[in-house]
C-alpha atoms as a PDB file:
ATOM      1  CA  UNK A   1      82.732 102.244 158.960  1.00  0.00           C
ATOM      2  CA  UNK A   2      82.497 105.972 159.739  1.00  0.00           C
ATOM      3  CA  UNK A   3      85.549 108.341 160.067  1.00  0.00           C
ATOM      4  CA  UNK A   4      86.024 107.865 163.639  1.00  0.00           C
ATOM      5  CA  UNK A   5      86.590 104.620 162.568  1.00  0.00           C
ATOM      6  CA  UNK A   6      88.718 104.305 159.944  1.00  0.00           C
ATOM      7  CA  UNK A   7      91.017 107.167 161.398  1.00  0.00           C
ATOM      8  CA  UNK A   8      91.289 105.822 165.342  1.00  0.00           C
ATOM      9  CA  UNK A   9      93.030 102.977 164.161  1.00  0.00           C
ATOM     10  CA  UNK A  10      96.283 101.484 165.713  1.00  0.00           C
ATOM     11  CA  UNK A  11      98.519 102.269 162.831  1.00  0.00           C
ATOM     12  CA  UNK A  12      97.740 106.251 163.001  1.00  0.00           C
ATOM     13  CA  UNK A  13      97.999 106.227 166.808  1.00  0.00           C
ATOM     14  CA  UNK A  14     101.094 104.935 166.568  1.00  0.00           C
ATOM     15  CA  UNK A  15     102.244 107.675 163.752  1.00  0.00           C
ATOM     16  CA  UNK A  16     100.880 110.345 165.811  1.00  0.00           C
ATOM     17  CA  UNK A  17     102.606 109.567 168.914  1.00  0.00           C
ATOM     18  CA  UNK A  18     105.984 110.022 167.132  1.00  0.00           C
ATOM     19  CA  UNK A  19     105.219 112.469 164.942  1.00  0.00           C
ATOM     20  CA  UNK A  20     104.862 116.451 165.651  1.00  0.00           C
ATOM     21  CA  UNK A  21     102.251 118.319 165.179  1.00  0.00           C
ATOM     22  CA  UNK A  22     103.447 120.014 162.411  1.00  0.00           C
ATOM     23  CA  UNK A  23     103.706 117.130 160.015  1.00  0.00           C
ATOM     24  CA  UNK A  24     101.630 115.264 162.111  1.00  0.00           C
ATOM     25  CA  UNK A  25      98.087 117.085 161.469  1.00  0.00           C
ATOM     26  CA  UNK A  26      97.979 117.638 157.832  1.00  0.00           C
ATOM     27  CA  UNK A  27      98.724 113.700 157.266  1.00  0.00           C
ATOM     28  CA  UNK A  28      95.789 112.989 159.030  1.00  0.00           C
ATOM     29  CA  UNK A  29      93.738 115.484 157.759  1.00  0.00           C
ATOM     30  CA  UNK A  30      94.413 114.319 154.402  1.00  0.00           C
ATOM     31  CA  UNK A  31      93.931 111.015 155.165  1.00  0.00           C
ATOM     32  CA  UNK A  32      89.906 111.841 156.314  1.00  0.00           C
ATOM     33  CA  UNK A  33      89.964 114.041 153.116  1.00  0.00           C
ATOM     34  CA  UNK A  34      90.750 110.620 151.071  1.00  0.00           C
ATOM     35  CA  UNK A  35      87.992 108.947 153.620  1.00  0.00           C
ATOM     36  CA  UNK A  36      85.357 111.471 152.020  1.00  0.00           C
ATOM     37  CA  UNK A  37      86.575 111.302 148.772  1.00  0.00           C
ATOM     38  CA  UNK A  38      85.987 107.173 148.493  1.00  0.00           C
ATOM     39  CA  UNK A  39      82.379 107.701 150.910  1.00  0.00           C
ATOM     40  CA  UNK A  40      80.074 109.811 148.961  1.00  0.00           C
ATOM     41  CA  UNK A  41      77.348 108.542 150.918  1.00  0.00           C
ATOM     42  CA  UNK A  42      78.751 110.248 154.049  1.00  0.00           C
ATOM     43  CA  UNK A  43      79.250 113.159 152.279  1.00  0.00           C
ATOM     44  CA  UNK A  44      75.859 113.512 151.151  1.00  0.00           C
ATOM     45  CA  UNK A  45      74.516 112.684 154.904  1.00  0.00           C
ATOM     46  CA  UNK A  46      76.470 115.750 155.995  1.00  0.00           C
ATOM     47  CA  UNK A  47      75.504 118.190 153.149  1.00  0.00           C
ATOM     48  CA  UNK A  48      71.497 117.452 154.249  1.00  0.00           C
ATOM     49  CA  UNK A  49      72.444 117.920 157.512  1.00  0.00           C
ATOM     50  CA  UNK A  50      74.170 121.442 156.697  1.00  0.00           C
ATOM     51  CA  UNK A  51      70.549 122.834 155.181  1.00  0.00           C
ATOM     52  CA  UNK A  52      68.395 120.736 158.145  1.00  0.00           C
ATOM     53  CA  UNK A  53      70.696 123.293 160.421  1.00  0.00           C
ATOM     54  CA  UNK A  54      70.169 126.449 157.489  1.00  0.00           C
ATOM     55  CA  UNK A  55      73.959 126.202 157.360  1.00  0.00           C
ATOM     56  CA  UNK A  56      75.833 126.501 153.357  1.00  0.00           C
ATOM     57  CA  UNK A  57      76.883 123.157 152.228  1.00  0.00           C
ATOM     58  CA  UNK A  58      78.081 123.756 148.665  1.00  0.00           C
ATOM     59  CA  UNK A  59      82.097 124.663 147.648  1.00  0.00           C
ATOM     60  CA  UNK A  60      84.156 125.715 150.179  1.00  0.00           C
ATOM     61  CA  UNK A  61      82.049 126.000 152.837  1.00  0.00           C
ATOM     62  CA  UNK A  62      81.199 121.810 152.703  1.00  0.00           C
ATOM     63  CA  UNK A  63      84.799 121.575 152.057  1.00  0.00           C
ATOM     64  CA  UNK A  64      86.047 123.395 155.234  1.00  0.00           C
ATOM     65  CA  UNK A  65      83.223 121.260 156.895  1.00  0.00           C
ATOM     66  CA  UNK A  66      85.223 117.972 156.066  1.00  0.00           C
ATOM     67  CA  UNK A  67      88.283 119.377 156.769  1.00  0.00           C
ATOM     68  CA  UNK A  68      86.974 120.560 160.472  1.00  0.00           C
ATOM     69  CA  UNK A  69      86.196 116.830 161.164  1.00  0.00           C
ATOM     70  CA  UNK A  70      89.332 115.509 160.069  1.00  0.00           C
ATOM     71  CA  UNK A  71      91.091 117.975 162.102  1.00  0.00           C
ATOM     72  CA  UNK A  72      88.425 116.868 165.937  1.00  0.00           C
ATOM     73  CA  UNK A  73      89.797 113.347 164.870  1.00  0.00           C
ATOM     74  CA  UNK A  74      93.320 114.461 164.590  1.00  0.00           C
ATOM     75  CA  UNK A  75      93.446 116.340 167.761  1.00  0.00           C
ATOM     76  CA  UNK A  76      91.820 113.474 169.934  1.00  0.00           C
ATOM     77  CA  UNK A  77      94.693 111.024 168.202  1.00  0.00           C
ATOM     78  CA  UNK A  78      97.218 113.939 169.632  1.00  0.00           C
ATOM     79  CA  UNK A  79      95.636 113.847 173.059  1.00  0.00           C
ATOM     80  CA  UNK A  80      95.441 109.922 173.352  1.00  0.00           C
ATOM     81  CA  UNK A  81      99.386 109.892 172.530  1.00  0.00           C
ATOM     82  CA  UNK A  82     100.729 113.196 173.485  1.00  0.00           C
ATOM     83  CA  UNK A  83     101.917 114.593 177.034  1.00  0.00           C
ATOM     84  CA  UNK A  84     104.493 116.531 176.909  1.00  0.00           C
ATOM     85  CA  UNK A  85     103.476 118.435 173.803  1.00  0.00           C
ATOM     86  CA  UNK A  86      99.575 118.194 174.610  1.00  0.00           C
ATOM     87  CA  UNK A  87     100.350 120.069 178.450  1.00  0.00           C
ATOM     88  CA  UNK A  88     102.517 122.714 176.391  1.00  0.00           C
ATOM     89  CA  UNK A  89     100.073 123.653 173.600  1.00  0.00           C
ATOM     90  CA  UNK A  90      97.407 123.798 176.515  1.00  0.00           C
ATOM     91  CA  UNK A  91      99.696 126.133 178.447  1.00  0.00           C
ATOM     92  CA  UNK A  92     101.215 128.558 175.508  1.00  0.00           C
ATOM     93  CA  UNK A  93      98.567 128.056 172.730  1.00  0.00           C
ATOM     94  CA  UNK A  94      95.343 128.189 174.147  1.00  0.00           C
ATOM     95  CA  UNK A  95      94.662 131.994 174.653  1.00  0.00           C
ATOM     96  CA  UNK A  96      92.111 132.118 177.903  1.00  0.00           C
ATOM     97  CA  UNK A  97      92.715 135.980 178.646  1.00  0.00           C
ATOM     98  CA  UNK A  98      90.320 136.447 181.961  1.00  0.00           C
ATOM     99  CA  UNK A  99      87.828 133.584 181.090  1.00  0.00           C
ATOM    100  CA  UNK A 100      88.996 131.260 183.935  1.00  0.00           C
ATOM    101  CA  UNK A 101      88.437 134.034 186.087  1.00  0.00           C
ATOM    102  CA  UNK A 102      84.243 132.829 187.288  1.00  0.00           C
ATOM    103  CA  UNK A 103      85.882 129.465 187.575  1.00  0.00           C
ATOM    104  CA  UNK A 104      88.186 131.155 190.408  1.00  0.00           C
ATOM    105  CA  UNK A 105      85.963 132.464 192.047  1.00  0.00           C
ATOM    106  CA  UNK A 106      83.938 129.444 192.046  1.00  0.00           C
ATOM    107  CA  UNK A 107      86.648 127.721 193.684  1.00  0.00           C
ATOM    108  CA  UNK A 108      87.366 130.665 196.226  1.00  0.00           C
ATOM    109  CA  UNK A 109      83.789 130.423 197.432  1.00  0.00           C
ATOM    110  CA  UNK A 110      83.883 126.955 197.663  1.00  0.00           C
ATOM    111  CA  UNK A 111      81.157 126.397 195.242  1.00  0.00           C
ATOM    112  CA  UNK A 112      80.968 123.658 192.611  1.00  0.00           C
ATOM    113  CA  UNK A 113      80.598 124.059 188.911  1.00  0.00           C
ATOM    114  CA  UNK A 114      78.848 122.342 186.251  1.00  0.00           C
ATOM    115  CA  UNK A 115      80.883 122.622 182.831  1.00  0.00           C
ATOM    116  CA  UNK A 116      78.173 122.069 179.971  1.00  0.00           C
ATOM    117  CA  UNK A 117      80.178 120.903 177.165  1.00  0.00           C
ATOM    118  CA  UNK A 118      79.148 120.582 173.426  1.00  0.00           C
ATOM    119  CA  UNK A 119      81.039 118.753 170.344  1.00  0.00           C
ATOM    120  CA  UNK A 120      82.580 121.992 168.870  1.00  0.00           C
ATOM    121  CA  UNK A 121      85.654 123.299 168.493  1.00  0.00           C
ATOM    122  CA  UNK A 122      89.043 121.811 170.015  1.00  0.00           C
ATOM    123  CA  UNK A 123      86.702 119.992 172.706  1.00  0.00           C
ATOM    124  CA  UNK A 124      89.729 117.211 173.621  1.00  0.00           C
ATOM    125  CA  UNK A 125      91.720 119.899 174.834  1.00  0.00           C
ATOM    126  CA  UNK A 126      89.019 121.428 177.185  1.00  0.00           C
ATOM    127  CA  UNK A 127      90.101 118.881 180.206  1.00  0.00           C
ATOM    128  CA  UNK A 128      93.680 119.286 179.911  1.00  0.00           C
ATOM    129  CA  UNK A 129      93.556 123.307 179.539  1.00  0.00           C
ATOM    130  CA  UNK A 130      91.313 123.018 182.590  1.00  0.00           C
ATOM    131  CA  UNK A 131      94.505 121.362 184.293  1.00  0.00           C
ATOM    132  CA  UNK A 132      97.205 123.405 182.626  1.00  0.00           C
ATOM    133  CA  UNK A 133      95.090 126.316 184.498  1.00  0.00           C
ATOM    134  CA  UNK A 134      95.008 124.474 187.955  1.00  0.00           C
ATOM    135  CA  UNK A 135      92.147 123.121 188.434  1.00  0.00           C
ATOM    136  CA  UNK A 136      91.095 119.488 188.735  1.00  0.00           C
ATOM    137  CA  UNK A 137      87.911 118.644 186.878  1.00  0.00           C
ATOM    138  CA  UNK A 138      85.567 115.528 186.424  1.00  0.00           C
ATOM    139  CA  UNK A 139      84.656 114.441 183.307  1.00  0.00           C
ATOM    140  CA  UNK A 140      81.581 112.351 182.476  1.00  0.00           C
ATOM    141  CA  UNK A 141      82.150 110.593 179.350  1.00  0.00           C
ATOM    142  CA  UNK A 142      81.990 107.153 177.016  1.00  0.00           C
ATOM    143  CA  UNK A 143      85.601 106.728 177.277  1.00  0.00           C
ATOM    144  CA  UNK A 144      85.365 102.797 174.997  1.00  0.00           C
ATOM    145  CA  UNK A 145      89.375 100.719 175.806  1.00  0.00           C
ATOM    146  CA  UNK A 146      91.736 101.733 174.399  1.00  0.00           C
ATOM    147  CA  UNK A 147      90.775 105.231 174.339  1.00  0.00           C
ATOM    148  CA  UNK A 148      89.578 105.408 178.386  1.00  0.00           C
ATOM    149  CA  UNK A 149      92.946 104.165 179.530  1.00  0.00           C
ATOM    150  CA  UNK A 150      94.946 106.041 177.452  1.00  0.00           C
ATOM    151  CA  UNK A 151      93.725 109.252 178.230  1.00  0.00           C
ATOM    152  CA  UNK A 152      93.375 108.574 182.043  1.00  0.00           C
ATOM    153  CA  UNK A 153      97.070 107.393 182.224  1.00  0.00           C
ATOM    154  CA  UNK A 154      98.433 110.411 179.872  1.00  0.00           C
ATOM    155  CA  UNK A 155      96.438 112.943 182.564  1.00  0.00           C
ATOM    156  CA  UNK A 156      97.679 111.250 185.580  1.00  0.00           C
ATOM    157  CA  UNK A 157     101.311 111.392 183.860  1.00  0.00           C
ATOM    158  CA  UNK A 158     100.886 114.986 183.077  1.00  0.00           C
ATOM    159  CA  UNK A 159      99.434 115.659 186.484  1.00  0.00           C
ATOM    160  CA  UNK A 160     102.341 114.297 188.387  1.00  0.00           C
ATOM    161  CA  UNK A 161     105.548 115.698 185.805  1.00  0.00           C
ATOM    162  CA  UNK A 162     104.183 118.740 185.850  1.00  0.00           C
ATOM    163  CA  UNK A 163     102.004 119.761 188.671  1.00  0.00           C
ATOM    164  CA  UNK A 164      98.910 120.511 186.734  1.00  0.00           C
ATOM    165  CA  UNK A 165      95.349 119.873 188.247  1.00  0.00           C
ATOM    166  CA  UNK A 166      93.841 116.429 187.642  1.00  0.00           C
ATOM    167  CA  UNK A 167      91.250 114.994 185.576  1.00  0.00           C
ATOM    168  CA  UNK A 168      89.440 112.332 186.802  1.00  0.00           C
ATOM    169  CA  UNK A 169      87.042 110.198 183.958  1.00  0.00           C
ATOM    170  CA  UNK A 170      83.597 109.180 184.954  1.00  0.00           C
ATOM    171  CA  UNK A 171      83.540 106.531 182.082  1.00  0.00           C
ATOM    172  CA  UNK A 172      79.871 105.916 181.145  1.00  0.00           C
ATOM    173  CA  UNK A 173      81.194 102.660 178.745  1.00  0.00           C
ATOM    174  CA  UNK A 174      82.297 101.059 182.610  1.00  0.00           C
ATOM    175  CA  UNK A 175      79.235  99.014 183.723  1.00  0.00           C
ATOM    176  CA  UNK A 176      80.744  99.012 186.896  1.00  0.00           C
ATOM    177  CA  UNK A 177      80.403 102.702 187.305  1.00  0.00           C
ATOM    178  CA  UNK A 178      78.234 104.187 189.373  1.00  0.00           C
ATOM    179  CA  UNK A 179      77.429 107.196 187.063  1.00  0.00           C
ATOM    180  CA  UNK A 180      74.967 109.563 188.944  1.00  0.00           C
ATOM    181  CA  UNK A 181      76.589 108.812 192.408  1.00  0.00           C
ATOM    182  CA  UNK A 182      80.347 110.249 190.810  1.00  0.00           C
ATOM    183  CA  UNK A 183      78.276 113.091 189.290  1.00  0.00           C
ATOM    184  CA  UNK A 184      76.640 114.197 193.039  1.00  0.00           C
ATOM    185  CA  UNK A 185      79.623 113.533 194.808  1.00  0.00           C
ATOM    186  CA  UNK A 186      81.821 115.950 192.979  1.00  0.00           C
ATOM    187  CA  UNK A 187      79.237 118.437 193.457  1.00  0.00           C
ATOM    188  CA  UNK A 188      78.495 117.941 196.709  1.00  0.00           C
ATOM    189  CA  UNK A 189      82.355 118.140 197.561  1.00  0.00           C
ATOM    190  CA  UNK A 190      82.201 121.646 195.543  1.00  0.00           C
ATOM    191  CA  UNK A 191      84.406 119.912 192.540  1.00  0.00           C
ATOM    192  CA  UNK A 192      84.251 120.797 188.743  1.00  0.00           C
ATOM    193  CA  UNK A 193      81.961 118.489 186.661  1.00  0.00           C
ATOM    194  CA  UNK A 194      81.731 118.150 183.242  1.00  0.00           C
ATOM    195  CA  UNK A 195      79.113 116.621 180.955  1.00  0.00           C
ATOM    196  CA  UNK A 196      77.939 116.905 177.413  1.00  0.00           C
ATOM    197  CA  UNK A 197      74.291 118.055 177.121  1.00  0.00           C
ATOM    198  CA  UNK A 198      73.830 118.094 173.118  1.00  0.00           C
ATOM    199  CA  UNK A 199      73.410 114.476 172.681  1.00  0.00           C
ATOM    200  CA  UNK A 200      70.477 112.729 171.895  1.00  0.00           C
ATOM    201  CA  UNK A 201      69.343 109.964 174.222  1.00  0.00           C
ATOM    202  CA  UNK A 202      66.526 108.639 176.089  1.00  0.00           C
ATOM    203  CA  UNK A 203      66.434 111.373 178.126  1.00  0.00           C
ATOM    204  CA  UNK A 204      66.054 114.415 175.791  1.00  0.00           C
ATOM    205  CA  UNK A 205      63.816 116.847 174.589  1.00  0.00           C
ATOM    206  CA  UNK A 206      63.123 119.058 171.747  1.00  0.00           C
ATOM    207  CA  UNK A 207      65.058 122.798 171.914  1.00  0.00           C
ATOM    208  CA  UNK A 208      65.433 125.630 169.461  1.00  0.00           C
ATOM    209  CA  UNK A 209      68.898 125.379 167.400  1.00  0.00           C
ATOM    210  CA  UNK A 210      69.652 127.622 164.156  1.00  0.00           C
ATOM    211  CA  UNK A 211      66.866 127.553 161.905  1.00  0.00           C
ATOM    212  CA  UNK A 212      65.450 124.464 163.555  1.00  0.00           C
ATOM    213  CA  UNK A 213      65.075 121.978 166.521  1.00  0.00           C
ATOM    214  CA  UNK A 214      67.205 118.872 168.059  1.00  0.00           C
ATOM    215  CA  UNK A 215      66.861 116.704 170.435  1.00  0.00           C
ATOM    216  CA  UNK A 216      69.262 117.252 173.614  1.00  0.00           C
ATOM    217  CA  UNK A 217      70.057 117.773 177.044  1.00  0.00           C
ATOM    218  CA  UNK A 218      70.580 114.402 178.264  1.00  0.00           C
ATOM    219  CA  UNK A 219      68.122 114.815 180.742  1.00  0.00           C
ATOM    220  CA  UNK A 220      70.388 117.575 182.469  1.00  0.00           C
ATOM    221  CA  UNK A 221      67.521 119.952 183.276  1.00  0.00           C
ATOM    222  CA  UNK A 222      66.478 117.270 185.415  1.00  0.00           C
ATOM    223  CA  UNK A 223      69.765 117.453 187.127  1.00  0.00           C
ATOM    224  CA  UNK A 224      70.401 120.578 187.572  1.00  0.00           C
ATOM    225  CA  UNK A 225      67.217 121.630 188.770  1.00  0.00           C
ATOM    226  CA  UNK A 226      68.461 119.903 192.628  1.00  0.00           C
ATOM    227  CA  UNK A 227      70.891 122.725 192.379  1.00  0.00           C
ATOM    228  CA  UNK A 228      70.703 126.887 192.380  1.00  0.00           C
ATOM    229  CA  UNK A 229      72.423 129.488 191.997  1.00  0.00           C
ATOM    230  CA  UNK A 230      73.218 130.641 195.463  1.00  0.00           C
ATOM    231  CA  UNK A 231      74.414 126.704 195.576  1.00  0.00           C
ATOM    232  CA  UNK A 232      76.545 126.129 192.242  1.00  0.00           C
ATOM    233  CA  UNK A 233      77.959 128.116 189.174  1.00  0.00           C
ATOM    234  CA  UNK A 234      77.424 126.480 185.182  1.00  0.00           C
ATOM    235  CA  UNK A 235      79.193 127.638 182.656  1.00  0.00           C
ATOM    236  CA  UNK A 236      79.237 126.706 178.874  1.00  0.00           C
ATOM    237  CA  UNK A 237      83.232 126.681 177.896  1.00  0.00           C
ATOM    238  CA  UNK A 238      84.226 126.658 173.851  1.00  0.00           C
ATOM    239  CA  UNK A 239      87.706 126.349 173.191  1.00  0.00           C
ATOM    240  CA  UNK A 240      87.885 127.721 169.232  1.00  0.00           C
ATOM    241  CA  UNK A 241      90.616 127.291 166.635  1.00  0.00           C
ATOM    242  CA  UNK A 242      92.551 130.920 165.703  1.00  0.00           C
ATOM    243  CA  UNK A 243      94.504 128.765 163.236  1.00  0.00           C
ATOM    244  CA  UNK A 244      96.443 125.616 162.866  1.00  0.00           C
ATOM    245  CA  UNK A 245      97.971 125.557 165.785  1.00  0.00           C
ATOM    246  CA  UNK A 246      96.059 128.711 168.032  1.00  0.00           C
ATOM    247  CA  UNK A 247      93.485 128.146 170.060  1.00  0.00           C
ATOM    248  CA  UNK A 248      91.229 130.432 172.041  1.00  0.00           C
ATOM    249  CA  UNK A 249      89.441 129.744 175.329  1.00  0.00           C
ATOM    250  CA  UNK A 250      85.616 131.417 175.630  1.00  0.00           C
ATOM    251  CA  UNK A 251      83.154 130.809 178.727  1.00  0.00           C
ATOM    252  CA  UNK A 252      79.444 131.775 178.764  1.00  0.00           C
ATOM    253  CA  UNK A 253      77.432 131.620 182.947  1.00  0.00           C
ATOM    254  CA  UNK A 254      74.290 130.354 182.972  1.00  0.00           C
ATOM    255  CA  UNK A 255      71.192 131.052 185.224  1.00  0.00           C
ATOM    256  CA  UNK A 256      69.773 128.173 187.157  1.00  0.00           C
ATOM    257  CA  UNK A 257      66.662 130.422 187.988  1.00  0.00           C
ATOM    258  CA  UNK A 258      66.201 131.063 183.954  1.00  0.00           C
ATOM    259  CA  UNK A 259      63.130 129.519 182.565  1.00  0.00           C
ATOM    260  CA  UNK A 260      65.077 126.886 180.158  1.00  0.00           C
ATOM    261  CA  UNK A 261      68.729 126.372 181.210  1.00  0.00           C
ATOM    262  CA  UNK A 262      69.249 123.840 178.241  1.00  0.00           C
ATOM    263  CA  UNK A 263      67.943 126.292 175.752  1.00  0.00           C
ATOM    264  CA  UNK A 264      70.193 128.697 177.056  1.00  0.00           C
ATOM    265  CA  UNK A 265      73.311 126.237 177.048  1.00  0.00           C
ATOM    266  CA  UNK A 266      71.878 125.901 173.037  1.00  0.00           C
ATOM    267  CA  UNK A 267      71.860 129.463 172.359  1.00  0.00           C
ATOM    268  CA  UNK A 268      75.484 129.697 173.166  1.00  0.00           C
ATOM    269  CA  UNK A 269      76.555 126.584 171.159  1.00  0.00           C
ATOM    270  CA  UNK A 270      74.322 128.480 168.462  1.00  0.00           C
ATOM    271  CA  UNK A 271      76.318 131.665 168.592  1.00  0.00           C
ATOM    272  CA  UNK A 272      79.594 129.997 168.219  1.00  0.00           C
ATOM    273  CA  UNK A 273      78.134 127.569 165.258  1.00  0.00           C
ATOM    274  CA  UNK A 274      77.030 130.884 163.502  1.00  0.00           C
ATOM    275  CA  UNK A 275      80.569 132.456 163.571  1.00  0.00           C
ATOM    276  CA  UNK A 276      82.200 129.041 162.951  1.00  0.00           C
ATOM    277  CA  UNK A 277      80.410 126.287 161.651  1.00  0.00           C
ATOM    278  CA  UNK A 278      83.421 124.228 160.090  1.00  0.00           C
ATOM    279  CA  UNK A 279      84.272 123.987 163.497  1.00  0.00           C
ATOM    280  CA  UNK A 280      80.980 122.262 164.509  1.00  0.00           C
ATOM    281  CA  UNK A 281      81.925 118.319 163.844  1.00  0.00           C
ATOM    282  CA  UNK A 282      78.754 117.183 165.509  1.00  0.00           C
ATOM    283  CA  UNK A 283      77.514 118.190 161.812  1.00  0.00           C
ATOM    284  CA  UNK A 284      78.049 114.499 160.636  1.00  0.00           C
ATOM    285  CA  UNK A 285      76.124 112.953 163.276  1.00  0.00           C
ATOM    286  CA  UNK A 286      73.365 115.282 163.361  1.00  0.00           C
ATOM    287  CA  UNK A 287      70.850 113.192 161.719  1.00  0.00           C
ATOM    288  CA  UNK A 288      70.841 111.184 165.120  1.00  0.00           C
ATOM    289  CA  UNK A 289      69.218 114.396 166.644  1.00  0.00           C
ATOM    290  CA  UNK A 290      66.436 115.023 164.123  1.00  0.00           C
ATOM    291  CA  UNK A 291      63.299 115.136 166.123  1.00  0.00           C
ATOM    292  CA  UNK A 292      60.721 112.172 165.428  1.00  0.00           C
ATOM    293  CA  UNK A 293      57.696 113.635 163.161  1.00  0.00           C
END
């Protein structure tokens, strides 16, 4: 049993949906603190992933680390059982200054707009802050039950109470969806798509990360390349924690006519890594995107 695991569990859904943030988030943190403390072994698999990346993994850096985990795992509890409270930190928390601004234009001209997402930062709050910002989005994802429902019917609630945009889950764990057809579609209808390119899978390939390589991109080079820029905007949006309860919303364009899109989708999940690397929880499943010798 990993983290995911032992924290997504019935009992702390049910504490997090009645209990505020406040008191909420440091019981769970502490609670994958205690899952580290009685797993060495998973410690250790993260501290060799730290120096595969070139990243410190002694003292308080490999503590901070474990504590950035905890904290993804907390916040995706909060969005499976929060509305109310998820919409508001979304609207008055999440500082987005003129980021969203290439994403209205997008939508002015009528163009669609790949969103190349990445697990860092406060990633299960990207969808919503796209709503709490007005604009719908499409989300391809492995959304497993009860997790899928959950967040579908806590978007659709949150769409309706409060006007929002809408979010609408291309669930990749449905064998009954028809994932490449939902992907076009949206684009061809000039919607906002979102998909996760640094995962490993039968469709990646080696690029340049840090101080070494991974294997990533899902194949969406392949993708994209139907597409340019005259056609469709991609962007690479981070949304990184200020402090316990701040957020702040960064956006990078990318080039379809560039030589490497992926690489450069890499490089900006790099920069942000560099400047926060606590906040980089991908760091315990790493390992699974070591490059074969």
């Amino acid at each position: 049993m990993g983290i995911g695991k032992f924290l997504l569990n019935k009992e702390n859904i049910e504490f997090t949906g009645k209990t505020s943030w406040k008191f909420g988030r440091p019981a769970i943190v502490d609670k994958g603190l205690k899952y580290y403390d009685e797993n060495p072994q998973d410690v250790d698999r993260i501290v060799k992933n730290l120096e595969y990346a070139g990243l410190r993994s002694t003292g308080r850096y490999l503590d901070e680390v474990l504590e950035g985990i905890a904290v993804h795992y907390y916040e995706k509890l909060f969005i499976l059982t929060k509305r109310f409270e998820a919409y508001w930190i979304a609207k008055n928390r999440v500082e987005t200054g003129d980021s969203f601004n290439i994403i209205k234009e997008a939508v002015n001209d009528k163009k669609p707009v790949f969103v190349a997402q990445s697990h860092f930062g406060a990633s299960y709050f990207m969808n919503i802050t796209f709503m709490a910002n007005g604009f719908d989005i499409t989300s391809v994802g492995k959304f497993p039950e009860p997790a899928g429902s959950m967040i579908v019917n806590g978007s659709n609630f949150i769409s309706d109470r409060y006007k929002t945009g809408k979010t609408k889950l291309v669930n990749i764990a449905d064998p009954d969806v028809d994932v490449p057809y939902e992907m076009f579609s949206t684009l061809l209808r000039g919607g906002i798509l979102s998909n996760v390119f640094d995962e490993n899978n039968q469709f990646s390939r080696k690029y340049n990360f840090l101080l070494t390589e991974v294997m990533g991109g899902s194949g969406m080079d392949q993708f994209l390349k139907k597409f340019n820029d005259e056609k469709m905007v991609v962007v690479t949006p981070f949304i990184i924690r200020t402090s316990d309860e701040t957020f702040s919303f960064e956006i990078d364009r990318h080039l379809l006519a560039q030589s490497d899109i992926i690489q450069s989708f890499y490089n900006a999940l790099e920069k942000r890594v560099a400047c926060h690397p606590e906040q980089w929880y991908f760091i315990h499943e790493l390992h699974e995107a070591v490059p074969e010798k």
